[in-house]
C-alpha atoms as a PDB file:
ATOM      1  CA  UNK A   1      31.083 -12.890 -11.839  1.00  0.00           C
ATOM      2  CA  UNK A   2      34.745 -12.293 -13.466  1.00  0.00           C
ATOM      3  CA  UNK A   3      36.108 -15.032 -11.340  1.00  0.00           C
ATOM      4  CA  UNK A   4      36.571 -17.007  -7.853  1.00  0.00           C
ATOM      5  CA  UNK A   5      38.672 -15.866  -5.151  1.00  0.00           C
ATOM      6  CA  UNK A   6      38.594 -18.487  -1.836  1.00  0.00           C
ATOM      7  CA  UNK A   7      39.913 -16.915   1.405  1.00  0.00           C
ATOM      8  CA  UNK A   8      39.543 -17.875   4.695  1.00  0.00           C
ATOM      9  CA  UNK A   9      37.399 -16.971   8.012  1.00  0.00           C
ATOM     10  CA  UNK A  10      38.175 -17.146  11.120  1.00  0.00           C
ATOM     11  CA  UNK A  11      35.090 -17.775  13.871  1.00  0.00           C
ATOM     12  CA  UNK A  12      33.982 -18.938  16.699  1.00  0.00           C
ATOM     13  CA  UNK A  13      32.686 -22.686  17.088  1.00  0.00           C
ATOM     14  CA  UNK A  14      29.396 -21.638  18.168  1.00  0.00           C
ATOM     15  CA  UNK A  15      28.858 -19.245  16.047  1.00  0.00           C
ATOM     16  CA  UNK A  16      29.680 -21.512  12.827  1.00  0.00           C
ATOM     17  CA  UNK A  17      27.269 -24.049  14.316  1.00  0.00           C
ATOM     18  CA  UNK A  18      24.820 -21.704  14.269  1.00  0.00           C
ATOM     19  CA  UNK A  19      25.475 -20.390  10.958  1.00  0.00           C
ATOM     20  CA  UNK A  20      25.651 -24.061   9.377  1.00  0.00           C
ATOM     21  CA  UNK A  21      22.114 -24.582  11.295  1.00  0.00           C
ATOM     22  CA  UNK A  22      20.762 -21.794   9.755  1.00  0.00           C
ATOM     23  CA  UNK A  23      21.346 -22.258   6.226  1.00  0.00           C
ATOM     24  CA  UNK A  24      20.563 -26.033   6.367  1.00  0.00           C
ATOM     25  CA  UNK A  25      17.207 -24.793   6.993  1.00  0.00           C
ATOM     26  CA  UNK A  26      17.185 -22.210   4.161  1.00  0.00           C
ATOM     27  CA  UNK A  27      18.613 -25.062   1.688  1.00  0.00           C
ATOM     28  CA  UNK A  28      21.788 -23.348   0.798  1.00  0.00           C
ATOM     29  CA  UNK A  29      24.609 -25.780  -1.258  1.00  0.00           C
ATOM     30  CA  UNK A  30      27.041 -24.077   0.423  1.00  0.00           C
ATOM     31  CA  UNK A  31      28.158 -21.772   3.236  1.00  0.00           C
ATOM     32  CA  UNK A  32      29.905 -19.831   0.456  1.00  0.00           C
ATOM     33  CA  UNK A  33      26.737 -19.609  -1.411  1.00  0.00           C
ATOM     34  CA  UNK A  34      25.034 -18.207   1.868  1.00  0.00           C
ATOM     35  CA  UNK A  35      27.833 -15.682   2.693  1.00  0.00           C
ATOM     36  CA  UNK A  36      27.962 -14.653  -0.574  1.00  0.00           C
ATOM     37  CA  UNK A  37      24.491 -14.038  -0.176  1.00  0.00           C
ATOM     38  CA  UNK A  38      25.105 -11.966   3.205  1.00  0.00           C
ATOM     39  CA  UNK A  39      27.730 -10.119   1.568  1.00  0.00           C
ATOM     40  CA  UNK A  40      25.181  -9.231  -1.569  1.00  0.00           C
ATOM     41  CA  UNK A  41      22.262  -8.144   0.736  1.00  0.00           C
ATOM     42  CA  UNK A  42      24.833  -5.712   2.521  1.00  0.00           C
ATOM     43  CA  UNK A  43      26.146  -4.221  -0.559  1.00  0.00           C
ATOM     44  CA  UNK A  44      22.122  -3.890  -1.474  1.00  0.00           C
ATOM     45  CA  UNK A  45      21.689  -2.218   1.637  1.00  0.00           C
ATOM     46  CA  UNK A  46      24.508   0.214   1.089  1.00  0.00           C
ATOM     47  CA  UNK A  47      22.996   1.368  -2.115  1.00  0.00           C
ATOM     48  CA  UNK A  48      20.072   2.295  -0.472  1.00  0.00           C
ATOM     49  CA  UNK A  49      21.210   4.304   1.838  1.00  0.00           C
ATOM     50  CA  UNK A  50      23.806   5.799  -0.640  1.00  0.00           C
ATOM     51  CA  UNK A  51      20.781   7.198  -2.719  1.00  0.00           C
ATOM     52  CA  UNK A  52      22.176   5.701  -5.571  1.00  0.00           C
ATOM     53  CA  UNK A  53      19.594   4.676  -8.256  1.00  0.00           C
ATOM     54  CA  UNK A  54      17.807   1.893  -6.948  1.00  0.00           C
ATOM     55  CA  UNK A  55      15.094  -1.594  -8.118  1.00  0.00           C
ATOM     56  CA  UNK A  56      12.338  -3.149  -6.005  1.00  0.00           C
ATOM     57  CA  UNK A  57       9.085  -4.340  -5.092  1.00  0.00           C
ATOM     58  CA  UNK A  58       6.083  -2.564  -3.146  1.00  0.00           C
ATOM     59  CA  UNK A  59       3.977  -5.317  -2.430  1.00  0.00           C
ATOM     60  CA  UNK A  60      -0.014  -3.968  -1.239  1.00  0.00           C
ATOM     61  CA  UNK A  61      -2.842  -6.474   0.174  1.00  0.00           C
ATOM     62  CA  UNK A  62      -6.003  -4.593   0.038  1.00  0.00           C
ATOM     63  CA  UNK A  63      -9.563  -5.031   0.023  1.00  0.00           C
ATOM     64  CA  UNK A  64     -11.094  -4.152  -3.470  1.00  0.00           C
ATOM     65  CA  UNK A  65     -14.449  -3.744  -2.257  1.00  0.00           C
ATOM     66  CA  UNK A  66     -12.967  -1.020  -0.203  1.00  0.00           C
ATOM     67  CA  UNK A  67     -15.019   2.165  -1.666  1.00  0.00           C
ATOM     68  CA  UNK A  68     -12.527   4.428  -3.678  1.00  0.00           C
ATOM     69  CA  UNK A  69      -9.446   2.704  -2.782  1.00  0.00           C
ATOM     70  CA  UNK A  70      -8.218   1.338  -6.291  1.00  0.00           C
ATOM     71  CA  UNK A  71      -8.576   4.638  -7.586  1.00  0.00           C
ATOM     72  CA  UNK A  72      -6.825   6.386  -4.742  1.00  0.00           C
ATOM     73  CA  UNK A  73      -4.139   3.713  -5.382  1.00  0.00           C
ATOM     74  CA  UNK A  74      -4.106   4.589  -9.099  1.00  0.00           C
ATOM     75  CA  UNK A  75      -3.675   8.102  -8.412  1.00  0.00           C
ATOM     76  CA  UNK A  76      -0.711   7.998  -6.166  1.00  0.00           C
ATOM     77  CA  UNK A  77       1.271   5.780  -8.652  1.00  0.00           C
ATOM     78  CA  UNK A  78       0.536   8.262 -11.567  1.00  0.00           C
ATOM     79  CA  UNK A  79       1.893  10.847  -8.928  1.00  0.00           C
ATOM     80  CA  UNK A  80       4.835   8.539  -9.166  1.00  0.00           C
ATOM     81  CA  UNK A  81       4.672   7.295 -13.074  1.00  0.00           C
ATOM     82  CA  UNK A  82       8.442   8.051 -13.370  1.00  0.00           C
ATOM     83  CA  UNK A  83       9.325   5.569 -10.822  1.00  0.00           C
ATOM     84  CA  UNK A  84       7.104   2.908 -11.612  1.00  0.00           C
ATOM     85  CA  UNK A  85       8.338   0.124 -14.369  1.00  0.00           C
ATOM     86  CA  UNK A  86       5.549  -2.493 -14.309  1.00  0.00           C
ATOM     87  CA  UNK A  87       2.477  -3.710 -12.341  1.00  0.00           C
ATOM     88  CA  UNK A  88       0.844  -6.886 -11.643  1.00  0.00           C
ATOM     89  CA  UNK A  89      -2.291  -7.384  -9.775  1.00  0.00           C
ATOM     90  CA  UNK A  90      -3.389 -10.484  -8.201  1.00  0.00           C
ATOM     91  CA  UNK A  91      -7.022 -11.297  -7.284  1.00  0.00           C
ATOM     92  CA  UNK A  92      -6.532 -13.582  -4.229  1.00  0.00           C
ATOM     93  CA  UNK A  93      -9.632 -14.613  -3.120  1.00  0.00           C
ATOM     94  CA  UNK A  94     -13.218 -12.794  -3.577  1.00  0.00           C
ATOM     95  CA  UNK A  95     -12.701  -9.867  -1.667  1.00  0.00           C
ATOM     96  CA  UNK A  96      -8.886  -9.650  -1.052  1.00  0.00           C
ATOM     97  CA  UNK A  97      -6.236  -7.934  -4.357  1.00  0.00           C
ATOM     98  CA  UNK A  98      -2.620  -7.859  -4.238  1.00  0.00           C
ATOM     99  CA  UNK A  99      -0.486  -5.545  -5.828  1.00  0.00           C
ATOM    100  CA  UNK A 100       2.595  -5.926  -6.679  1.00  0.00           C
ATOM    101  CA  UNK A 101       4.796  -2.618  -8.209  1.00  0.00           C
ATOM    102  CA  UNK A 102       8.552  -2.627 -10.172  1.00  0.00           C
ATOM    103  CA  UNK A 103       9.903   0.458  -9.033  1.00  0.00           C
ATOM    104  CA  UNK A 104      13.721   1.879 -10.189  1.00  0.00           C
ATOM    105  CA  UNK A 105      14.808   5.224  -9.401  1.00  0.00           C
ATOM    106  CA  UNK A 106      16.170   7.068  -6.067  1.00  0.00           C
ATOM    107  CA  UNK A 107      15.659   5.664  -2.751  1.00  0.00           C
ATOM    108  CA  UNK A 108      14.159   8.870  -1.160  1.00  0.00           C
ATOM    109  CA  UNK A 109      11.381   8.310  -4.125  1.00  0.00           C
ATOM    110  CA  UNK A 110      10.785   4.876  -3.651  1.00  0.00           C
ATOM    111  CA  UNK A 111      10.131   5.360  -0.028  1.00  0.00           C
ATOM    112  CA  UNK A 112       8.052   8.651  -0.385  1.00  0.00           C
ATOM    113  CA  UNK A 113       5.693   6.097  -2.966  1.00  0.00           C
ATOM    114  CA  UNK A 114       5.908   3.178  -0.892  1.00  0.00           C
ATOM    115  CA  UNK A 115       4.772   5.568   2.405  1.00  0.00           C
ATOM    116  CA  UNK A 116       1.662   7.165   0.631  1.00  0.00           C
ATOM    117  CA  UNK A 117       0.318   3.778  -0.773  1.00  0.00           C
ATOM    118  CA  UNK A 118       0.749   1.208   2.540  1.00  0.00           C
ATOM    119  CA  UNK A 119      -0.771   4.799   4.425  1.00  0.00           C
ATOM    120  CA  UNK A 120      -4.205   4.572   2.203  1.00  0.00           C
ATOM    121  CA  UNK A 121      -6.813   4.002   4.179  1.00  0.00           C
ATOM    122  CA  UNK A 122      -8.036   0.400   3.329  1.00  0.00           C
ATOM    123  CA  UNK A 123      -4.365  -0.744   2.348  1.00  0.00           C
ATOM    124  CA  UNK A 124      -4.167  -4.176   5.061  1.00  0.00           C
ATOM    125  CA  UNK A 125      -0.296  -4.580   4.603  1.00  0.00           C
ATOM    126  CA  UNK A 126       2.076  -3.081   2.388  1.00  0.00           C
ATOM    127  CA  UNK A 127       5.862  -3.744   2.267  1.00  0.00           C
ATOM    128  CA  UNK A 128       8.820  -2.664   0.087  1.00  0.00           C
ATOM    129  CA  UNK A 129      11.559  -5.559  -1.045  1.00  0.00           C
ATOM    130  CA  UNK A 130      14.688  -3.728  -1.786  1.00  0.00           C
ATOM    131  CA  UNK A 131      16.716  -4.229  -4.843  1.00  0.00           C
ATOM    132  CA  UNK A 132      19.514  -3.271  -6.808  1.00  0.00           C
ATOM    133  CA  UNK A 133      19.863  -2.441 -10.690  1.00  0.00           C
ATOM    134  CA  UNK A 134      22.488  -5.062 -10.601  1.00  0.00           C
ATOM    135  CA  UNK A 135      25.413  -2.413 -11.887  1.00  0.00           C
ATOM    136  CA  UNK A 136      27.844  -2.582  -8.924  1.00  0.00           C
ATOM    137  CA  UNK A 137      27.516  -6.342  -7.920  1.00  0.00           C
END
């Protein structure tokens, strides 16, 4: 951050009580910490739907003793190698893997990947945390 700028905001009572509510329960310092957090997810968002190049997460909960399905897994993210900047698996419990996937490239992409692998047949919850390359913010 080059700097601090404070301006000010005008709102309704209720609203502010609500907004003060709701970040006392996610722990923010500050309401500036928490808007600037608002603001951050929003510019996220726009850089998503921009198609600009993109970071995130495709998180997968499957069963491993699922016949076939880590190597149907496997074979979709070599489909997608160019996207793909790390893996981690987790071994939760005796039956039950996560997966968790560093992506960076175009949204489009991203989604395409993240679409084939949560539609895998054995694949119990998939989900896709969007994030940016950090260049614009």
């Amino acid at each position: 951050m080059s700097g601090l700028t404070r301006f000010s905001v005008s709102l309704d009572k209720s609203l502010l009580d609500e907004f003060d509510q709701r970040i006392k329960q996610a722990q923010y310092p500050t309401r500036s910490k928490a808007i600037a957090d608002l603001i951050i997810n929003s510019l996220v968002e726009e850089q998503w739907a921009g198609g600009k190049t993109v970071s995130g997460a495709i998180i997968l909960v499957y069963d491993h003793h699922k016949r076939g399905l880590t190597n149907k897994l496997t074979h979709i993210q070599h489909d997608f190698h160019h996207l793909i900047i790390s893996t981690q698996h987790i071994h939760m419990d005796h039956n039950n893997c996560m997966e968790i996937i560093v992506v960076k490239g175009k949204p489009t992409d991203i989604n395409n990947l993240t679409r084939r692998l949560k539609a895998t047949k054995g694949v119990k919850h998939g989900s896709l945390a969007m994030a940016t390359t950090g260049d614009k913010l």
